[in-house]
C-alpha atoms as a PDB file:
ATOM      1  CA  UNK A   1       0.000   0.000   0.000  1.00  0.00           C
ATOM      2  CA  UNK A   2       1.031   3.653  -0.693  1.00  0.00           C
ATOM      3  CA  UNK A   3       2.129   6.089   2.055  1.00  0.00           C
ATOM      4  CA  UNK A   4       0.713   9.196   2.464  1.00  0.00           C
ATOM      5  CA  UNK A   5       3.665  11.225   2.855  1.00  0.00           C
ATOM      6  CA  UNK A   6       1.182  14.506   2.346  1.00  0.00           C
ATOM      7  CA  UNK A   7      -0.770  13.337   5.407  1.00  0.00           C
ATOM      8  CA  UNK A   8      -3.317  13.317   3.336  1.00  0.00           C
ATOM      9  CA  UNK A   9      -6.088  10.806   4.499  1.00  0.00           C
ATOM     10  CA  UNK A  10      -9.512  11.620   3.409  1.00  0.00           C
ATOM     11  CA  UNK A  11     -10.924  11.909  -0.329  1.00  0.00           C
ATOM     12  CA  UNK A  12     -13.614  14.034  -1.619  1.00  0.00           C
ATOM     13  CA  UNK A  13     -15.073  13.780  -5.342  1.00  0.00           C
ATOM     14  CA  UNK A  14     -16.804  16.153  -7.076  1.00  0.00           C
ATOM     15  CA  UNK A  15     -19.004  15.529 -10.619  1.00  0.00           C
ATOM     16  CA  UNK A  16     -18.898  17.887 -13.451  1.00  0.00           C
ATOM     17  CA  UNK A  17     -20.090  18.202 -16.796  1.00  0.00           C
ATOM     18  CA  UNK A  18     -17.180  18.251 -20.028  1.00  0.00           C
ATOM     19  CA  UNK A  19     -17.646  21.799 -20.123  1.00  0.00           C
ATOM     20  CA  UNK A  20     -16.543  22.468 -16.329  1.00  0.00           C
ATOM     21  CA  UNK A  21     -14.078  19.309 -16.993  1.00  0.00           C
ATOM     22  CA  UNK A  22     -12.065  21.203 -19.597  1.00  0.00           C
ATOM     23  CA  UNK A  23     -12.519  24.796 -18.069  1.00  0.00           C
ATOM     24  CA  UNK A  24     -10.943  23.225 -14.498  1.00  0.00           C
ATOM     25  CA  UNK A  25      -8.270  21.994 -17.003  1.00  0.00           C
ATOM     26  CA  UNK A  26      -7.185  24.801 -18.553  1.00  0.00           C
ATOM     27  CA  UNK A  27      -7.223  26.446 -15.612  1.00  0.00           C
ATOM     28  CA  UNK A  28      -4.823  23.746 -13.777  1.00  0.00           C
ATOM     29  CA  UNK A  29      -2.257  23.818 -17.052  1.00  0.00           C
ATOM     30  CA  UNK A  30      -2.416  27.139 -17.030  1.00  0.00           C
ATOM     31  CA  UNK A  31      -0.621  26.891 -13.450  1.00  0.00           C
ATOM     32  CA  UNK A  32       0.696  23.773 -14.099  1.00  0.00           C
ATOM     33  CA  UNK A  33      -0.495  21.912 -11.497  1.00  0.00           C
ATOM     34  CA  UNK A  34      -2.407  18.409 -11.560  1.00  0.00           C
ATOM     35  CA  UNK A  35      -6.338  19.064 -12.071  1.00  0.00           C
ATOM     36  CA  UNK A  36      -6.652  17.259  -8.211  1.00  0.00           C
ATOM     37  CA  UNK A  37      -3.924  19.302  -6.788  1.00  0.00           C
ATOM     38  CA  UNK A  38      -5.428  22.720  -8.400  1.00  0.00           C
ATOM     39  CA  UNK A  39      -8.753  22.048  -7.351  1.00  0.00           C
ATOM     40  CA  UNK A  40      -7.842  20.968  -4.070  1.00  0.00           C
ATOM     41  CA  UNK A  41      -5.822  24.221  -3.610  1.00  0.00           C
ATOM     42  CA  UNK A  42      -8.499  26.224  -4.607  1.00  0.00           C
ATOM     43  CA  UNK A  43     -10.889  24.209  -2.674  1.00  0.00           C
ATOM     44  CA  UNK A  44      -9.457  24.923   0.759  1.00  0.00           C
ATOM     45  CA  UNK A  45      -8.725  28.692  -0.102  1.00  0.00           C
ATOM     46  CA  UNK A  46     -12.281  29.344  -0.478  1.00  0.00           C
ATOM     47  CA  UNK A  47     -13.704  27.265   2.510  1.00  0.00           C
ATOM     48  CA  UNK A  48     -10.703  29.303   4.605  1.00  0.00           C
ATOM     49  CA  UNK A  49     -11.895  33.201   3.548  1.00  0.00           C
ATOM     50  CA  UNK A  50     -12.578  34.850   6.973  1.00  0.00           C
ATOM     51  CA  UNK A  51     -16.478  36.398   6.655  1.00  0.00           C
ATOM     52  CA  UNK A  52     -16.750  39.744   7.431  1.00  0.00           C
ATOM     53  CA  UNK A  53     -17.785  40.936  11.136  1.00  0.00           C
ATOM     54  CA  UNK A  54     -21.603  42.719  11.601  1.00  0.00           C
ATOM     55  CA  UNK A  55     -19.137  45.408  12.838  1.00  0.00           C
ATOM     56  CA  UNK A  56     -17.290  45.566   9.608  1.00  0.00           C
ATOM     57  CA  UNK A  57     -20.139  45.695   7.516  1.00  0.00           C
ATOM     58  CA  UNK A  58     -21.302  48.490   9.242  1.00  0.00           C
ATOM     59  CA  UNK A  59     -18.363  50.288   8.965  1.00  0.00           C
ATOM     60  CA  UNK A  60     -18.509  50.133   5.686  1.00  0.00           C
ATOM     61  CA  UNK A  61     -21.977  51.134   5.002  1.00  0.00           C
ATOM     62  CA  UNK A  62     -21.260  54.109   7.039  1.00  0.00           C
ATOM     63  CA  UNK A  63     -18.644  55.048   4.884  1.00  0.00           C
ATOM     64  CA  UNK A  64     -20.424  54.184   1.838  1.00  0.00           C
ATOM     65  CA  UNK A  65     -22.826  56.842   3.045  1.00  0.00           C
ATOM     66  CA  UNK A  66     -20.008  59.348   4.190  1.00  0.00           C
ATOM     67  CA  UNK A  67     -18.733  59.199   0.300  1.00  0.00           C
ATOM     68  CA  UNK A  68     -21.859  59.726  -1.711  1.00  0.00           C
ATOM     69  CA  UNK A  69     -23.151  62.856   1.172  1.00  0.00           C
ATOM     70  CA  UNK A  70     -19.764  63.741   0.073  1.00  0.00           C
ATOM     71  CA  UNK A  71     -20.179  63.299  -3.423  1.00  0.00           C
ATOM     72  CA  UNK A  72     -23.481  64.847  -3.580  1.00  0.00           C
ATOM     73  CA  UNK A  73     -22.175  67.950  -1.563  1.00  0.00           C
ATOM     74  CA  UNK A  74     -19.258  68.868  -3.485  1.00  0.00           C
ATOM     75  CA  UNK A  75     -21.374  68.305  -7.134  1.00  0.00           C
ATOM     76  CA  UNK A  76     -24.577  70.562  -5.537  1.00  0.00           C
ATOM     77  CA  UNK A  77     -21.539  73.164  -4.533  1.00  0.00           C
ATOM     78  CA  UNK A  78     -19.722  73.369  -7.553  1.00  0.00           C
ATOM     79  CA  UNK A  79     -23.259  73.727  -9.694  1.00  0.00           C
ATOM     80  CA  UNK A  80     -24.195  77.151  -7.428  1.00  0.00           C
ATOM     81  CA  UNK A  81     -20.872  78.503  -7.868  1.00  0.00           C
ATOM     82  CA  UNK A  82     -20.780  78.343 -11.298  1.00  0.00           C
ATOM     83  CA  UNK A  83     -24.925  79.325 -12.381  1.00  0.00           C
ATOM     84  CA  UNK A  84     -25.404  82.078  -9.307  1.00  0.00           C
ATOM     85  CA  UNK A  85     -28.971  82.879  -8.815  1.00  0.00           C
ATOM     86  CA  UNK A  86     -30.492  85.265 -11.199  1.00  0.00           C
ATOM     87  CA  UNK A  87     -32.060  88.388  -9.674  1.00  0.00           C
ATOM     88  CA  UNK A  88     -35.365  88.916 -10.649  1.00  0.00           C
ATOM     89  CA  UNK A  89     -36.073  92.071 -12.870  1.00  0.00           C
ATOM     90  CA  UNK A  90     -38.600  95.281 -10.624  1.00  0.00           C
ATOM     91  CA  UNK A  91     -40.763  94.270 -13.100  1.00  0.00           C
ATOM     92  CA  UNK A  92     -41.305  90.464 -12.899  1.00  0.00           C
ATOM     93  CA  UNK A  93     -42.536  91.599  -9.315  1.00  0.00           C
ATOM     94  CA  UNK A  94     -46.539  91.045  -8.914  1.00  0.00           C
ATOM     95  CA  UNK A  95     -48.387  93.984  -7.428  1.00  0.00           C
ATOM     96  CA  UNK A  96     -49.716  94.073  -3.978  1.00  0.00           C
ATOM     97  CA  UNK A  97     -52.661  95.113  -2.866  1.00  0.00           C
ATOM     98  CA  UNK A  98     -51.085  98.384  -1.445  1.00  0.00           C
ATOM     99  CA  UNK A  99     -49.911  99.048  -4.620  1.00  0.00           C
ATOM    100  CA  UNK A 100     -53.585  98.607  -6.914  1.00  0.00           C
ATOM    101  CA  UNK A 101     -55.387 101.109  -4.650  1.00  0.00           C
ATOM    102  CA  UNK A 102     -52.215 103.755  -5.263  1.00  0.00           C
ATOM    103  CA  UNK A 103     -52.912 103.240  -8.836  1.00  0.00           C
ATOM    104  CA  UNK A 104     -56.587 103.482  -8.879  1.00  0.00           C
ATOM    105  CA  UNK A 105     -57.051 106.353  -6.801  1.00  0.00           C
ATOM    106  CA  UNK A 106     -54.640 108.491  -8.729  1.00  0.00           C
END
C-alpha cells in the first residue's frame, strides 16, 4: 500500500459536466499543477476566507454613506458657484394690494 507522505487521508469527489471538466483543465495547465492538486488548492482557499464581522459591515456602510453625502455635496456646490442665482427684474414683481389702490385712486 502507498504512504501518504502529504498526510493526506480523506478523499472528496466532485461531478462535473465536459464543459466544467475542460474549463478546471485549462485552468490547472495554465498553473501547471495536476487538475486534483489545483482544485484541491483552490478548494481549501475558499472554505478558509474569513467572513466579514456585523461590525465591519457596518463600517462600511457608514462610509459608503459618508462618500456619496460627500459626493453629492461637493457636485450641488460646484453647480451654485458656477450658475449664481439670477435676480429677478422690478418688473417680474406682482403687485400688492397696497400698490392697486395707489394706482386706482390716482
Amino acid at each position: 500500500m502507498e504512504r501518504n507522505w502529504l498526510n493526506r487521508t480523506r478523499r472528496t469527489a466532485v461531478r462535473v459536466n465536459e464543459s466544467a471538466f475542460e474549463r478546471l483543465q485549462s485552468i490547472a495547465d495554465a498553473e501547471q499543477k495536476p487538475l486534483g492538486e489545483c482544485c484541491r488548492d483552490t478548494l481549501i482557499a475558499l472554505a478558509s476566507r474569513r467572513q466579514p464581522s456585523p461590525v465591519e459591515f457596518g463600517l462600511l456602510a457608514e462610509m459608503t454613506a459618508t462618500q456619496a453625502i460627500v459626493t453629492h455635496l461637493l457636485c450641488t456646490g460646484g453647480e451654485t458657484q458656477r450658475h449664481p442665482p439670477k435676480r429677478r427684474r422690478r418688473s417680474s414683481i406682482r403687485p400688492t394690494m397696497k400698490s392697486t389702490k395707489r394706482l386706482s385712486t390716482s
